[in-house]
Protein backbone atom coordinates (compact mmCIF):
# COMPACT_ATOMS: atom_id res chain seq x y z
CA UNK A 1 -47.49 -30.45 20.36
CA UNK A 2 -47.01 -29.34 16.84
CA UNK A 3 -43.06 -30.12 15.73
CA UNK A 4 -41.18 -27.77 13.60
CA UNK A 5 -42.85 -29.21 10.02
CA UNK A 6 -45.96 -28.07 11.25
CA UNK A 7 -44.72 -24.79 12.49
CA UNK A 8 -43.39 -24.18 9.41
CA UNK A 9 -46.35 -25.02 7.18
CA UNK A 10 -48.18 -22.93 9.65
CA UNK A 11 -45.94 -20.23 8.86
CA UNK A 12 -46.29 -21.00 5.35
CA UNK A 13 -50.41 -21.52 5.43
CA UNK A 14 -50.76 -17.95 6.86
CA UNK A 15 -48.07 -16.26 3.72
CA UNK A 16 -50.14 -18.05 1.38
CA UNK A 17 -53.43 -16.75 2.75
CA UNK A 18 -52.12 -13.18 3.09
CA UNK A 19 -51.07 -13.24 -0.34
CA UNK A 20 -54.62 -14.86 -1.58
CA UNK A 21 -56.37 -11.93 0.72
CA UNK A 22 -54.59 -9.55 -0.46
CA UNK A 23 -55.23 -9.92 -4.04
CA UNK A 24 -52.08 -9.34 -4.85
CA UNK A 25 -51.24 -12.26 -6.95
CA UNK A 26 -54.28 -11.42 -9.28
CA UNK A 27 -53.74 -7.97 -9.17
CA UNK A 28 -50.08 -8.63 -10.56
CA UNK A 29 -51.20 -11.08 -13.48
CA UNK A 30 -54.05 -8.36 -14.61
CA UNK A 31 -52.20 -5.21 -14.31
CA UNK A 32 -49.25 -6.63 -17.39
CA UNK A 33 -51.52 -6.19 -19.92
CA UNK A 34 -53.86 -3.30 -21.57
CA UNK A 35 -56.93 -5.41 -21.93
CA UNK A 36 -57.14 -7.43 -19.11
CA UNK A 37 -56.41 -4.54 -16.71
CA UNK A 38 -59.45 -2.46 -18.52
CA UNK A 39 -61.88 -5.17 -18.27
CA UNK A 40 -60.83 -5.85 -14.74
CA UNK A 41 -61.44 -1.76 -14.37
CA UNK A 42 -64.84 -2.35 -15.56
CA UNK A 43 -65.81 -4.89 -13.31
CA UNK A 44 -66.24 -7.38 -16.49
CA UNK A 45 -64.84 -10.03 -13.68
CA UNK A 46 -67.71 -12.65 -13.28
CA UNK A 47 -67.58 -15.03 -11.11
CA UNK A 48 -70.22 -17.96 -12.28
CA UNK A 49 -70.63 -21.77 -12.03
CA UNK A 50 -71.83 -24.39 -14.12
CA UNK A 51 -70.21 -27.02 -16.66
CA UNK A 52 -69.76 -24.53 -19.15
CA UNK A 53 -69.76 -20.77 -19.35
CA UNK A 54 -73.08 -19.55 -21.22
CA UNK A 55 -73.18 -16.12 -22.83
CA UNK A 56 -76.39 -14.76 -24.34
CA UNK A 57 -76.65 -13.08 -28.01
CA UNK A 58 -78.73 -10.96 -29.09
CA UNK A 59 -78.37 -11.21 -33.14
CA UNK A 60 -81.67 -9.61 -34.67
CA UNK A 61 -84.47 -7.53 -33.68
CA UNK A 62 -87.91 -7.93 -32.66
CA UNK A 63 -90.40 -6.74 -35.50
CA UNK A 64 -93.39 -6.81 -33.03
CA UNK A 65 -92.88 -2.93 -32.32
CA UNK A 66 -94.82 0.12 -34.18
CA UNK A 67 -97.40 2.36 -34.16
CA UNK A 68 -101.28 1.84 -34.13
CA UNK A 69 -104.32 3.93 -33.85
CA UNK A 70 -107.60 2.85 -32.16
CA UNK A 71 -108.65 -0.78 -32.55
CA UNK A 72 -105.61 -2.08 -34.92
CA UNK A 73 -104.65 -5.58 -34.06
CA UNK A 74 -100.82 -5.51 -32.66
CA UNK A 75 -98.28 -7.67 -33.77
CA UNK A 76 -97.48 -10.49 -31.37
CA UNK A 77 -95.54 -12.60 -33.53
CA UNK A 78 -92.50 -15.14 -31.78
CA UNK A 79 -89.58 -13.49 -33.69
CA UNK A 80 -86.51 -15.47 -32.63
CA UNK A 81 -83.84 -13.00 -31.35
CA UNK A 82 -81.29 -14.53 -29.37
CA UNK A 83 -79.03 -17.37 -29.42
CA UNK A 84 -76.11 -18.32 -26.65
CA UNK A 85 -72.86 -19.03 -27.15
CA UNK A 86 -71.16 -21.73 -24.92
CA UNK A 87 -67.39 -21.49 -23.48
CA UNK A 88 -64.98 -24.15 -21.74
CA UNK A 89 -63.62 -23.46 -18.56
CA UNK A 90 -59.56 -23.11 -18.27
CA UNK A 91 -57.46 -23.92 -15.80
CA UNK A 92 -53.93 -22.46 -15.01
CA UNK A 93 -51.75 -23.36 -11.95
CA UNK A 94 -48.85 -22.26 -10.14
CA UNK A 95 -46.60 -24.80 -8.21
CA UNK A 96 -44.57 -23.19 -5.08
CA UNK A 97 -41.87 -25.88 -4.28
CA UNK A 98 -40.05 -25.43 -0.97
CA UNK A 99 -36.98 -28.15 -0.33
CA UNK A 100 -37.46 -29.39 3.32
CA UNK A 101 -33.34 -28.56 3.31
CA UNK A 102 -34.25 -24.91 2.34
CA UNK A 103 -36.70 -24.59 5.26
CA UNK A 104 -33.62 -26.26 7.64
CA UNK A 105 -31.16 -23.81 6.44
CA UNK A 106 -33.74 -21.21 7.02
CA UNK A 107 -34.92 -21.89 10.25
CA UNK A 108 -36.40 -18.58 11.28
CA UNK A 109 -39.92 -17.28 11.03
CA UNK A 110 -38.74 -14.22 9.08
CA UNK A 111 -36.26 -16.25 6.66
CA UNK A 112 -39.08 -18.84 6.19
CA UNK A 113 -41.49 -16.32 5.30
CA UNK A 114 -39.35 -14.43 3.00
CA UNK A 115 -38.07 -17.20 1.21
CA UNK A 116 -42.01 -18.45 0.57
CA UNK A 117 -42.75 -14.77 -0.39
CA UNK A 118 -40.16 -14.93 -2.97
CA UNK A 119 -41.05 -18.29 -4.35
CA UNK A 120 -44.81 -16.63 -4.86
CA UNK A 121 -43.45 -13.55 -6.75
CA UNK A 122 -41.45 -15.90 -8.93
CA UNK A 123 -44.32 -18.35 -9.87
CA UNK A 124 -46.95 -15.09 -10.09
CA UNK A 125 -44.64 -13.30 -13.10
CA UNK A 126 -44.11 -16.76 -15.05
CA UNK A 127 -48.25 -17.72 -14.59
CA UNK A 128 -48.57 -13.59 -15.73
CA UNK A 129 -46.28 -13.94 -18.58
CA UNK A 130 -48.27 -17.47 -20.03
CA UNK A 131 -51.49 -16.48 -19.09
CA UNK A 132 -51.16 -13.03 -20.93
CA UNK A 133 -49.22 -14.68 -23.94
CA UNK A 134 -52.63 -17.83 -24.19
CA UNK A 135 -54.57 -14.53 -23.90
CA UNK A 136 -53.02 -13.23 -27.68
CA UNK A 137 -53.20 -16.40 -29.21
CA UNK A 138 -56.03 -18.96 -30.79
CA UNK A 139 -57.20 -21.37 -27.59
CA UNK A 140 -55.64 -24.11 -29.66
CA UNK A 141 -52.17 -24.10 -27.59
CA UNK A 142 -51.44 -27.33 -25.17
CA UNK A 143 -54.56 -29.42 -26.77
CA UNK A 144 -56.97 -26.85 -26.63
CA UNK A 145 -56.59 -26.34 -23.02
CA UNK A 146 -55.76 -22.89 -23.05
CA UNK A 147 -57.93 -19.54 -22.89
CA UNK A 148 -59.91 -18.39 -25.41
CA UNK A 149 -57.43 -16.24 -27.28
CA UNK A 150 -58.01 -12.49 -29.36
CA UNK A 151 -56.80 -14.57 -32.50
CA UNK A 152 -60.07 -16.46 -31.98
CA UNK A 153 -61.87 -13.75 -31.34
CA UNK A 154 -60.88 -11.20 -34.36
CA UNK A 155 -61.63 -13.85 -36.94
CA UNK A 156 -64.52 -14.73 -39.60
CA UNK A 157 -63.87 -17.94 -40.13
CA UNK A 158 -63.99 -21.30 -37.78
CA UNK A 159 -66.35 -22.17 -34.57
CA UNK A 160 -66.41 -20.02 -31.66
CA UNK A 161 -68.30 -20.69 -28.74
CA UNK A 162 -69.85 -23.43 -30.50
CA UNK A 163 -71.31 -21.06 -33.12
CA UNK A 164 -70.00 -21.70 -37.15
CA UNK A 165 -69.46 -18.49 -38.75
CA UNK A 166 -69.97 -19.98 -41.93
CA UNK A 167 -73.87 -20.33 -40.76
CA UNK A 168 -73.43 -17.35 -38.61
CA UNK A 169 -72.65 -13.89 -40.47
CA UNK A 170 -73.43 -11.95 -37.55
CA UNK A 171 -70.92 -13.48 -35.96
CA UNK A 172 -68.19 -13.06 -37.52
CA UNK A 173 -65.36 -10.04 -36.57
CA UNK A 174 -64.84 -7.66 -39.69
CA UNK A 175 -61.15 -8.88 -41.11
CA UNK A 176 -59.61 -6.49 -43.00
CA UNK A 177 -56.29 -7.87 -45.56
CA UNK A 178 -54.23 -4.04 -45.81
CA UNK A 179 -51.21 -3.22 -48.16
CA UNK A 180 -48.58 -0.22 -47.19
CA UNK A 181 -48.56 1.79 -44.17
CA UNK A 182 -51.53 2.83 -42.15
CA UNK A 183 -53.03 6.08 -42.82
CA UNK A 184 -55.19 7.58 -40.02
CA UNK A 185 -57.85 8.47 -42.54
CA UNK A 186 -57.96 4.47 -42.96
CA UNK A 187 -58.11 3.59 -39.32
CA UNK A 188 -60.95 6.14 -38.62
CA UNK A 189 -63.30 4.80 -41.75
CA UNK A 190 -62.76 1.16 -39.86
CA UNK A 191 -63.95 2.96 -37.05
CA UNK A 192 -66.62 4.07 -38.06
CA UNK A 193 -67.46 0.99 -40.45
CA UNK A 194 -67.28 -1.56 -37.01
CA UNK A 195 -69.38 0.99 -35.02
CA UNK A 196 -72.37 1.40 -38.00
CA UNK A 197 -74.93 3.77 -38.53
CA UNK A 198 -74.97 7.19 -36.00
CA UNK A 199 -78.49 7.35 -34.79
CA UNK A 200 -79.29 3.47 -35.20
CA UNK A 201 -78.22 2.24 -31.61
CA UNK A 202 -79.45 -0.84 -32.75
CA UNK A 203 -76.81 -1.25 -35.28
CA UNK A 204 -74.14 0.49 -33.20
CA UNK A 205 -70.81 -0.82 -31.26
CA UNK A 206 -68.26 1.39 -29.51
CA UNK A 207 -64.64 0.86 -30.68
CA UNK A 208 -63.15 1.91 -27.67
CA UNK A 209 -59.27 0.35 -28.05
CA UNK A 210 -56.84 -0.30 -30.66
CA UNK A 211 -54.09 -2.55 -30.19
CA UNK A 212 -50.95 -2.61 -32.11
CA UNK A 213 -47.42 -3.94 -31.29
CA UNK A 214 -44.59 -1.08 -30.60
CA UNK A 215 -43.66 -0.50 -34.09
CA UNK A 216 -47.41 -0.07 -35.03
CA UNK A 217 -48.10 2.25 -31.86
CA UNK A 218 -45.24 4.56 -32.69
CA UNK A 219 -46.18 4.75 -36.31
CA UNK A 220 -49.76 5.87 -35.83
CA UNK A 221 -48.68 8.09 -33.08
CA UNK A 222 -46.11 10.24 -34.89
CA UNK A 223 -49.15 10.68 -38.03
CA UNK A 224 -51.42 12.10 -34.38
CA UNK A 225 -48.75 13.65 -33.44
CA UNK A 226 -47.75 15.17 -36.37
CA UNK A 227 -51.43 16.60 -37.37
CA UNK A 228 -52.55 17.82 -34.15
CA UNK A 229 -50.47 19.94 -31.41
CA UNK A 230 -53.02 19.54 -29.30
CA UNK A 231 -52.88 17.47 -25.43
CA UNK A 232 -54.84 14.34 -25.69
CA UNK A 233 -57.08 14.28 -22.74
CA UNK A 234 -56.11 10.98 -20.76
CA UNK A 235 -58.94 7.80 -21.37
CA UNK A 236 -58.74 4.27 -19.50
CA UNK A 237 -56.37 2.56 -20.41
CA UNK A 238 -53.66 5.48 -19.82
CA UNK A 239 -55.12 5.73 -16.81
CA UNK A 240 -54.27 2.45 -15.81
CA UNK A 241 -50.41 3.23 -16.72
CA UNK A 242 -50.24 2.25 -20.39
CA UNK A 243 -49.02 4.25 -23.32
CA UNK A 244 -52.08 5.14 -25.55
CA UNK A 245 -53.07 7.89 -28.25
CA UNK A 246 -56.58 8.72 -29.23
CA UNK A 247 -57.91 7.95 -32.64
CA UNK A 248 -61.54 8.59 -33.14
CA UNK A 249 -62.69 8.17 -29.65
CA UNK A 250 -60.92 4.71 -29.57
CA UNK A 251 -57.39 4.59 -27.07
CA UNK A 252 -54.59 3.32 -29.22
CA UNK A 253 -51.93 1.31 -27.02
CA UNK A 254 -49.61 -1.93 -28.23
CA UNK A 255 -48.27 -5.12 -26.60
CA UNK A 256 -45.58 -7.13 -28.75
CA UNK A 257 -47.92 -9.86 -28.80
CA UNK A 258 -49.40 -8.48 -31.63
CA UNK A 259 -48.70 -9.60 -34.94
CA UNK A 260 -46.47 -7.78 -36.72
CA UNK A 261 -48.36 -5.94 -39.22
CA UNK A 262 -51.64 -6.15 -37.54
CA UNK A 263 -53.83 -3.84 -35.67
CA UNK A 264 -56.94 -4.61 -33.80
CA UNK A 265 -60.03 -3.21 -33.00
CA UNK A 266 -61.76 -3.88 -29.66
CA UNK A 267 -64.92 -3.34 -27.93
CA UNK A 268 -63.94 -3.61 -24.40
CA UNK A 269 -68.29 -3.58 -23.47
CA UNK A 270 -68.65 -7.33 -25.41
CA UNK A 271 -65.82 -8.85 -23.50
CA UNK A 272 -65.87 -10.35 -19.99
CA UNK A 273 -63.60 -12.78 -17.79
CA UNK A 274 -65.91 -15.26 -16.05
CA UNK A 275 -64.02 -16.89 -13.23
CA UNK A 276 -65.26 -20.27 -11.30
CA UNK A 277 -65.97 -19.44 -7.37
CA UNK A 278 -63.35 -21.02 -5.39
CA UNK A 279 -60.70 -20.95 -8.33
CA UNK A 280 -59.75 -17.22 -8.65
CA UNK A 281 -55.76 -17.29 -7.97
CA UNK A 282 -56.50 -19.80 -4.86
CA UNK A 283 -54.01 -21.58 -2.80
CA UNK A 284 -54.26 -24.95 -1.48
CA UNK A 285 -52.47 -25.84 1.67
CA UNK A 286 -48.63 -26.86 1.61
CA UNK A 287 -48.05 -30.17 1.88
CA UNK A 288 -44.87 -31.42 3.86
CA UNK A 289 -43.57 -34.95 2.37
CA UNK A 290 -41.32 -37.13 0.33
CA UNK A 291 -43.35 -37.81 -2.61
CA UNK A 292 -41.69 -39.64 -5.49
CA UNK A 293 -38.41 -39.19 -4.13
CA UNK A 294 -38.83 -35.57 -3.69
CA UNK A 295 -38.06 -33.98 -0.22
CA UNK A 296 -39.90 -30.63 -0.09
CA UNK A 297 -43.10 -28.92 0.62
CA UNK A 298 -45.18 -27.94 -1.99
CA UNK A 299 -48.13 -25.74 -2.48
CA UNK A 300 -50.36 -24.61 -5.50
CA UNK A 301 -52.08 -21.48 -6.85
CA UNK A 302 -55.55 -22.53 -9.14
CA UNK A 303 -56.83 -20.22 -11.18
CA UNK A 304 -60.54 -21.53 -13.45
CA UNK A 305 -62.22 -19.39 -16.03
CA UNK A 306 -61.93 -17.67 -19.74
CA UNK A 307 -62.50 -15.01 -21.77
CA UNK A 308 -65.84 -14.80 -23.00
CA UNK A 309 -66.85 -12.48 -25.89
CA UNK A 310 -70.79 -11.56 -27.02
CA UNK A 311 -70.50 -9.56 -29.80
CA UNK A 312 -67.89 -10.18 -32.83
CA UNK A 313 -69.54 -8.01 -35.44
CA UNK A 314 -68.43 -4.87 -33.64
CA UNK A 315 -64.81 -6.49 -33.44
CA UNK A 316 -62.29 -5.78 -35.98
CA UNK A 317 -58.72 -7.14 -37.09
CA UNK A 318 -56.55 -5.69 -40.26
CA UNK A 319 -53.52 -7.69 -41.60
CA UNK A 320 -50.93 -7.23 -44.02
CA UNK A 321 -49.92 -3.51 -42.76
CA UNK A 322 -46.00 -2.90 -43.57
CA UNK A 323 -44.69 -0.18 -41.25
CA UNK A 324 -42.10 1.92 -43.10
């Protein structure tokens, strides 16, 4: 006959799993922030195995293409045209820590439950707030062990993905160092720098998303706003509940974990969140005991994966902007 610790845990096994079915937890973590929620949006969720996370490059062309007439021999030259780039897998985790006196002084099904549903909502918004804040910054937080961050990413300089830059020009985001304000004529000629050449698709990216912090945002706003009269037709990432503008066909929109001063340039199509099967926001089971002099029940939500990037070149990151 199962006593009341099993009962509980029971009670507590069946929360956990709602939550995990649900996708709630997940959906709370990705919705706080204007990249994560568009790539999530655009399905750029993997899920994938293996010791690391591969991504394949494609970095020049292959020369074996042109015309002919009759009988003229064809070019079938190897022309090497790819290269991979290799990431590290991250882990995050969320502890849920019931006391056993907590689960005695709420001995109900309903107070139980409520209590555990609480504890998840708490641990959720503090693994949202870090795992957003690791996604803004350069990997190299807590010994390396955190994601791959955008400071990383929207660099020239330094290894990425086991690539050097310094051997690699292709690889490498296009840094800008900016005096004085930003001037939309400035932002657009970025634009249209990062993306390259209309009619080459082969030496084209799509700018798609600007990212500022709130000083930034409002700045470039009020120089749209004050231009145009016209109603900005609503893209993605307003879509999705964030404040954006439109500059160029790219949706402006800030976070404050942007460097003051900065503004960055994203292609939202090279990016993608690869995610180990079996790891995405799981819970293990609680576990009733007194372990280390600790009497509670504890339980865990395990999150595996990173952010992955595949092309830098059409990436882009100015500095030194001072907002008046």
């Amino acid at each position: 006959m199962a006593n009341g610790v099993d009962q509980t845990n029971e009670l507590i096994t069946s929360t956990l799993r709602n939550y995990e079915k649900s996708g709630v937890v997940q959906d709370t973590i990705f919705a706080g922030d204007p990249l994560l929620s568009v790539l999530e949006s655009k399905g750029k969720k993997q899920v994938k195995g293996g010791t690391q996370i591969q991504v394949n490059l494609r970095y020049g062309k292959n020369g074996n293409v042109g015309s002919y007439a009759g009988v003229d021999p064809i070019a079938k030259s190897e022309i090497d045209t790819l290269a991979h780039a290799l990431f590290q897998w991250k882990q995050y985790s969320g502890a849920f820590v019931m006391s056993n006196i907590e689960k005695l002084q709420n001995a109900s099904r309903e107070q139980i439950v409520d209590l555990w549903a609480e504890k998840i909502e708490v641990t959720t918004l503090s693994l949202k707030d870090k795992m957003i804040s690791d996604l803004y910054g350069d990997g190299t937080g807590n010994a390396g062990k955190n994601l791959l961050g955008l400071k990383a990413v929207l660099s020239d300089t330094g290894i990425l993905g086991g690539i050097d830059r310094a051997l690699a020009p292709w690889w490498k985001a296009q840094v800008t160092v900016r005096t004085g304000a930003p001037t939309l004529a400035g932002i657009q000629s970025k634009i249209r720098v990062i993306r390259g050449p209309q009619g080459r698709p082969d030496k084209q990216g799509k700018i798609d998303m600007l990212l500022g912090n709130g000083a930034m945002y409002d700045h470039i706003k009020g120089l749209i706003d004050a231009k145009s009269s016209q109603t900005t037709i609503a893209g993605p990432v307003a879509k999705l509940g964030f404040d954006s503008v439109t500059i160029a066909g790219a949706e402006l929109t800030w976070s404050e974990l942007v460097p003051e001063g900065e503004l960055w340039y994203l292609s939202t199509d090279y990016f993608g969140l690869r995610v180990l099967p079996g790891r995405d926001f799981a819970f293990t089971d609680p576990i009733a005991d007194i372990v280390n002099g600790v009497d509670s029940t504890s339980a865990y939500c395990l999150w595996a994966g990173n952010l992955t990037v595949s092309n830098c070149r059409y990436l882009g990151r100015d500095t030194g902007y001072v907002i008046p």
